[in-house]
N, C-alpha and C. Protein backbone atom coordinates (compact mmCIF):
# COMPACT_ATOMS: atom_id res chain seq x y z
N UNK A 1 -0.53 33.84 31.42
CA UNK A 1 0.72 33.42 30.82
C UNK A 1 1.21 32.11 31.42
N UNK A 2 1.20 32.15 32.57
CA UNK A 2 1.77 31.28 33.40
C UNK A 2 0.94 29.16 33.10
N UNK A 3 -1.01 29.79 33.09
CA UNK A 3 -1.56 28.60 32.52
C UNK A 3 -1.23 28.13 31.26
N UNK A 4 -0.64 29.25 30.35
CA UNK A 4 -1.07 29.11 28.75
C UNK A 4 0.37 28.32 28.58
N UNK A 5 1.56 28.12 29.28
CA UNK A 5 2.80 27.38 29.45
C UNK A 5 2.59 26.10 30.15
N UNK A 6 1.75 25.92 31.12
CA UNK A 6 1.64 24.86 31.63
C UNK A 6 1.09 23.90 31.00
N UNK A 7 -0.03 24.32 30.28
CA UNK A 7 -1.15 23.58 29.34
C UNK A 7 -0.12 23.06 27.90
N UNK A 8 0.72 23.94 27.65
CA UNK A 8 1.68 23.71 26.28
C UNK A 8 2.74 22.94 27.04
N UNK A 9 3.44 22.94 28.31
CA UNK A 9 4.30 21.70 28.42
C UNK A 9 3.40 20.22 28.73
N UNK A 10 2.26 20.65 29.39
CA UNK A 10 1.24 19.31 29.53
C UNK A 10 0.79 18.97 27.94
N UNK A 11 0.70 19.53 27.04
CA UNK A 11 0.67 19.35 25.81
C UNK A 11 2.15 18.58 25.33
N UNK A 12 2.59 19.39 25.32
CA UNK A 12 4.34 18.95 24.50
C UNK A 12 4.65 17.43 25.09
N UNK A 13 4.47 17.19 26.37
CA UNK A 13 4.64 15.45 27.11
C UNK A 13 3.82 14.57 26.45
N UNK A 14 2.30 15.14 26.16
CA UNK A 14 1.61 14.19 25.71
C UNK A 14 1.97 13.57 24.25
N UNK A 15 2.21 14.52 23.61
CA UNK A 15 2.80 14.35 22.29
C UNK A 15 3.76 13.52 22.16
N UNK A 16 4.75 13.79 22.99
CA UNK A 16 6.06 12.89 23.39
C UNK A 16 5.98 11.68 23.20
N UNK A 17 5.12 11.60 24.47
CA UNK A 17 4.51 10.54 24.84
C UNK A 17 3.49 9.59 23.72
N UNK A 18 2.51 10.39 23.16
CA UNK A 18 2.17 9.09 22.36
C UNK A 18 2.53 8.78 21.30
N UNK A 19 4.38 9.81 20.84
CA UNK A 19 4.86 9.30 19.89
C UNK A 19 5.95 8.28 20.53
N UNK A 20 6.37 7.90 21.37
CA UNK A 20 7.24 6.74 22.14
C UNK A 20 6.37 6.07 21.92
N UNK A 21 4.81 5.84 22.02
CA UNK A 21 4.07 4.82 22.48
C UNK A 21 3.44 4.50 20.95
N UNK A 22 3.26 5.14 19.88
CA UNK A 22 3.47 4.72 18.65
C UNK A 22 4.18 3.85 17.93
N UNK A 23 5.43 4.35 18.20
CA UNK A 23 6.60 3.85 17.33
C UNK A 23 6.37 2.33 18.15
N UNK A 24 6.50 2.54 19.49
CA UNK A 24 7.04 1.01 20.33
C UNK A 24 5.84 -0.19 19.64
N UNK A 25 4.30 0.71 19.55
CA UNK A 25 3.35 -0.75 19.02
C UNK A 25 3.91 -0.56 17.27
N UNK A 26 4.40 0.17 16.91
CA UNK A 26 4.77 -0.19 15.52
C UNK A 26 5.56 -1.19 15.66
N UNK A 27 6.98 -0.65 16.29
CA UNK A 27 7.66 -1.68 16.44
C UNK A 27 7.66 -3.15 16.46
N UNK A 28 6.60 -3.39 17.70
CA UNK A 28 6.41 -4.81 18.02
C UNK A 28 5.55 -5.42 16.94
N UNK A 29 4.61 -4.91 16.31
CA UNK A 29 4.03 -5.26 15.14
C UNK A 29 4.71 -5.96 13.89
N UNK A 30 6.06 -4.67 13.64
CA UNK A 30 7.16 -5.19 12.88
C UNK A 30 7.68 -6.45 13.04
N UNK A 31 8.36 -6.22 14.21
CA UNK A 31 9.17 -7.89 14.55
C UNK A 31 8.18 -8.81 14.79
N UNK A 32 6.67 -8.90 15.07
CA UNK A 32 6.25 -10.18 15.19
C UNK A 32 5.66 -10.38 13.44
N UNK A 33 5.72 -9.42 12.41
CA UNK A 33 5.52 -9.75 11.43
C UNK A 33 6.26 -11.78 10.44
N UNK A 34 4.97 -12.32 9.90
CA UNK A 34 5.69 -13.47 9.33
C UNK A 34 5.92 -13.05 8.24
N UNK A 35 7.39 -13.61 8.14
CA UNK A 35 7.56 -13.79 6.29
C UNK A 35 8.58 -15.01 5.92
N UNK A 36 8.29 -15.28 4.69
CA UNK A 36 9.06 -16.37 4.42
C UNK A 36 10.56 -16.29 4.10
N UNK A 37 11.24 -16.91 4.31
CA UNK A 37 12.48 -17.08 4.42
C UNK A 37 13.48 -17.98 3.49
N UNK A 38 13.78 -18.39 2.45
CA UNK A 38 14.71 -18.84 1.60
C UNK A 38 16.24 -19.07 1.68
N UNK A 39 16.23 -20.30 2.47
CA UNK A 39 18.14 -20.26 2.12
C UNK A 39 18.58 -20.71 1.25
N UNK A 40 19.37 -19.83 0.51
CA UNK A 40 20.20 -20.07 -0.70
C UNK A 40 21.89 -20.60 -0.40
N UNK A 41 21.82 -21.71 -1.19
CA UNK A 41 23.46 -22.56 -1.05
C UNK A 41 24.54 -21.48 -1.59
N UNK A 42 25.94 -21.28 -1.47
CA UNK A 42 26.65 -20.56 -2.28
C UNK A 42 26.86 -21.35 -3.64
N UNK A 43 26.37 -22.35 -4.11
CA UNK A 43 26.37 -23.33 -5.20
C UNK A 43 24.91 -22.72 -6.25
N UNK A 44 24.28 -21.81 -4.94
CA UNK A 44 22.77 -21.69 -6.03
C UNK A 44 21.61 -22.59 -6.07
N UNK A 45 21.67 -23.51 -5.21
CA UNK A 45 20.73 -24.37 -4.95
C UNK A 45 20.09 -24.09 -3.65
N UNK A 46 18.49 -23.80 -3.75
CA UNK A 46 17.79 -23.29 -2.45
C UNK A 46 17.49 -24.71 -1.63
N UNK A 47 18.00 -24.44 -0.56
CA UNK A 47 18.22 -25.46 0.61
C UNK A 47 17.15 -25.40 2.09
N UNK A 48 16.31 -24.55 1.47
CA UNK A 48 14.81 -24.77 2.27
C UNK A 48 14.32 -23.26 2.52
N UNK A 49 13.18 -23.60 2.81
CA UNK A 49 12.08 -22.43 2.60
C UNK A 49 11.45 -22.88 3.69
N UNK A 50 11.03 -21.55 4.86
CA UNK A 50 10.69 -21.42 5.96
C UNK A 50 10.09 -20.26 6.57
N UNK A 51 8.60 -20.28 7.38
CA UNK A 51 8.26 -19.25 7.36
C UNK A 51 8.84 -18.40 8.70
N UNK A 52 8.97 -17.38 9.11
CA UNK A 52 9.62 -17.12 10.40
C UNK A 52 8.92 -15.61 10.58
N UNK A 53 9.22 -15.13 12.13
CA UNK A 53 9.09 -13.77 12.49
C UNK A 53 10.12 -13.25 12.08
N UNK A 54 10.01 -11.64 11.51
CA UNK A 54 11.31 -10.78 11.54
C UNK A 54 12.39 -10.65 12.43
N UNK A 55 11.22 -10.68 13.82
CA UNK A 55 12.47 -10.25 15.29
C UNK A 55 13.20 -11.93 15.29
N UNK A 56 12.62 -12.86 15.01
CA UNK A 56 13.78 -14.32 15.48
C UNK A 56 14.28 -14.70 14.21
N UNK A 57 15.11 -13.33 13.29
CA UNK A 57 16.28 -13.74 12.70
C UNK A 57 17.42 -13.03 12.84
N UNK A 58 18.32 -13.60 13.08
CA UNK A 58 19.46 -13.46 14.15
C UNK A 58 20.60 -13.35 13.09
N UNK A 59 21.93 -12.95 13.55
CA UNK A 59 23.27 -13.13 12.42
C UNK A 59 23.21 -14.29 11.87
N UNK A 60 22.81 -15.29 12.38
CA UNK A 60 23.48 -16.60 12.05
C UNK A 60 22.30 -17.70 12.54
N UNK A 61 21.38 -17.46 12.77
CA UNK A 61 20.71 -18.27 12.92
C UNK A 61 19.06 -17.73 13.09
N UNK A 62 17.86 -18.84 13.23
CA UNK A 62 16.55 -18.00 12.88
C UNK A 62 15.89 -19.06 13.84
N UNK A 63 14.63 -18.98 14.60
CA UNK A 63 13.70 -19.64 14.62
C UNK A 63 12.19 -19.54 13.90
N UNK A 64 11.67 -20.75 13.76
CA UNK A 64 10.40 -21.06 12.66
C UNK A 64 9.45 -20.64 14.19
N UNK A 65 8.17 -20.36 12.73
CA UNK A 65 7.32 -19.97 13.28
C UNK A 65 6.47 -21.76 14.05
N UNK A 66 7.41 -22.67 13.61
CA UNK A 66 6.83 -23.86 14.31
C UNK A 66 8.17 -24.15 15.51
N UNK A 67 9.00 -23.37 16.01
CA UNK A 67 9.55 -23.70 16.50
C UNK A 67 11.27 -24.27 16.52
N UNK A 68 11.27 -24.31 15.08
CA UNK A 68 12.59 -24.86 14.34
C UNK A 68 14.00 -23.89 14.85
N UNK A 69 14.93 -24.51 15.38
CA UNK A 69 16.11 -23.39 15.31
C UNK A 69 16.92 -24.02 14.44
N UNK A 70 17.32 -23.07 13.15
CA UNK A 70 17.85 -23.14 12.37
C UNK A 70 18.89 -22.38 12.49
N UNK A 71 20.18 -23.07 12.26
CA UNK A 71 21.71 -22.29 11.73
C UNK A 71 22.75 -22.65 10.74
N UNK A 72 22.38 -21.09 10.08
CA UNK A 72 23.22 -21.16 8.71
C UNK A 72 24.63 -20.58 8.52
N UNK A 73 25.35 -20.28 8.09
CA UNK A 73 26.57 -19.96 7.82
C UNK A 73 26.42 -19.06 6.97
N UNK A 74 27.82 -18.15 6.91
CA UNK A 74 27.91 -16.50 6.18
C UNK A 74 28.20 -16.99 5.26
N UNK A 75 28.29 -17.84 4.28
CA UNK A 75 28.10 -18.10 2.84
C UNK A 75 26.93 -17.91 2.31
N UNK A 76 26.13 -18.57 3.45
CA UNK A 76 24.63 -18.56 2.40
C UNK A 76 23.76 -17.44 2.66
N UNK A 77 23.02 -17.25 1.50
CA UNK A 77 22.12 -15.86 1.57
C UNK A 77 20.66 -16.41 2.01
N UNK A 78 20.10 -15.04 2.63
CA UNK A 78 18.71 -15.62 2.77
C UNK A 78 17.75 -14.33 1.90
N UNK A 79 16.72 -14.93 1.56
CA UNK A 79 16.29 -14.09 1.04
C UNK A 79 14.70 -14.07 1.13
N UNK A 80 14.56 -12.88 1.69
CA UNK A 80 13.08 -12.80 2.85
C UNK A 80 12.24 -12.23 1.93
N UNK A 81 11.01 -12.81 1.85
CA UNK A 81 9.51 -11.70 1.32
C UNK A 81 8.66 -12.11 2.31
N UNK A 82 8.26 -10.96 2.24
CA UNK A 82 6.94 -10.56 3.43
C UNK A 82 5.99 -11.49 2.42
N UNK A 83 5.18 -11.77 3.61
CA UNK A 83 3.71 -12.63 3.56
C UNK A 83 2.14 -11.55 3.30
């Protein structure tokens, strides 16, 4: 009794465990994903197209996947498709 509990909490951790360690490389996968990026004017005129990571877009501002820091204002929309 006593092994057949030990082996099921050494079980139950592992599980735990390589679902923390799942999600986290999902995770990072996610945010370093590229996709392109579209800012739209509140006039309706698109005011540049840029490709970026998910994780470096921010409230109010984004960096390019070349390095660019870009900041936009809560008027304008952006509008993201995956690559």
């Amino acid at each position: 009794m006593r092994l057949c509990r030990h082996y099921g909490m050494a079980g139950l951790f592992a599980a735990i465990g390589l679902g923390v360690l799942s999600y986290s490389v999902w995770y990072w996968l996610d945010q370093h994903q590229i996709v392109t990026v579209t800012i739209v004017a509140p006039t309706g005129e698109k005011t540049g197209v840029y490709r970026v990571r998910k994780g470096d877009i921010a409230d109010a501002k984004m960096v390019t996947v070349d390095g660019l820091h870009i900041r936009f204002s809560t008027a304008e929309r952006l509008e993201i498709l995956a690559d």
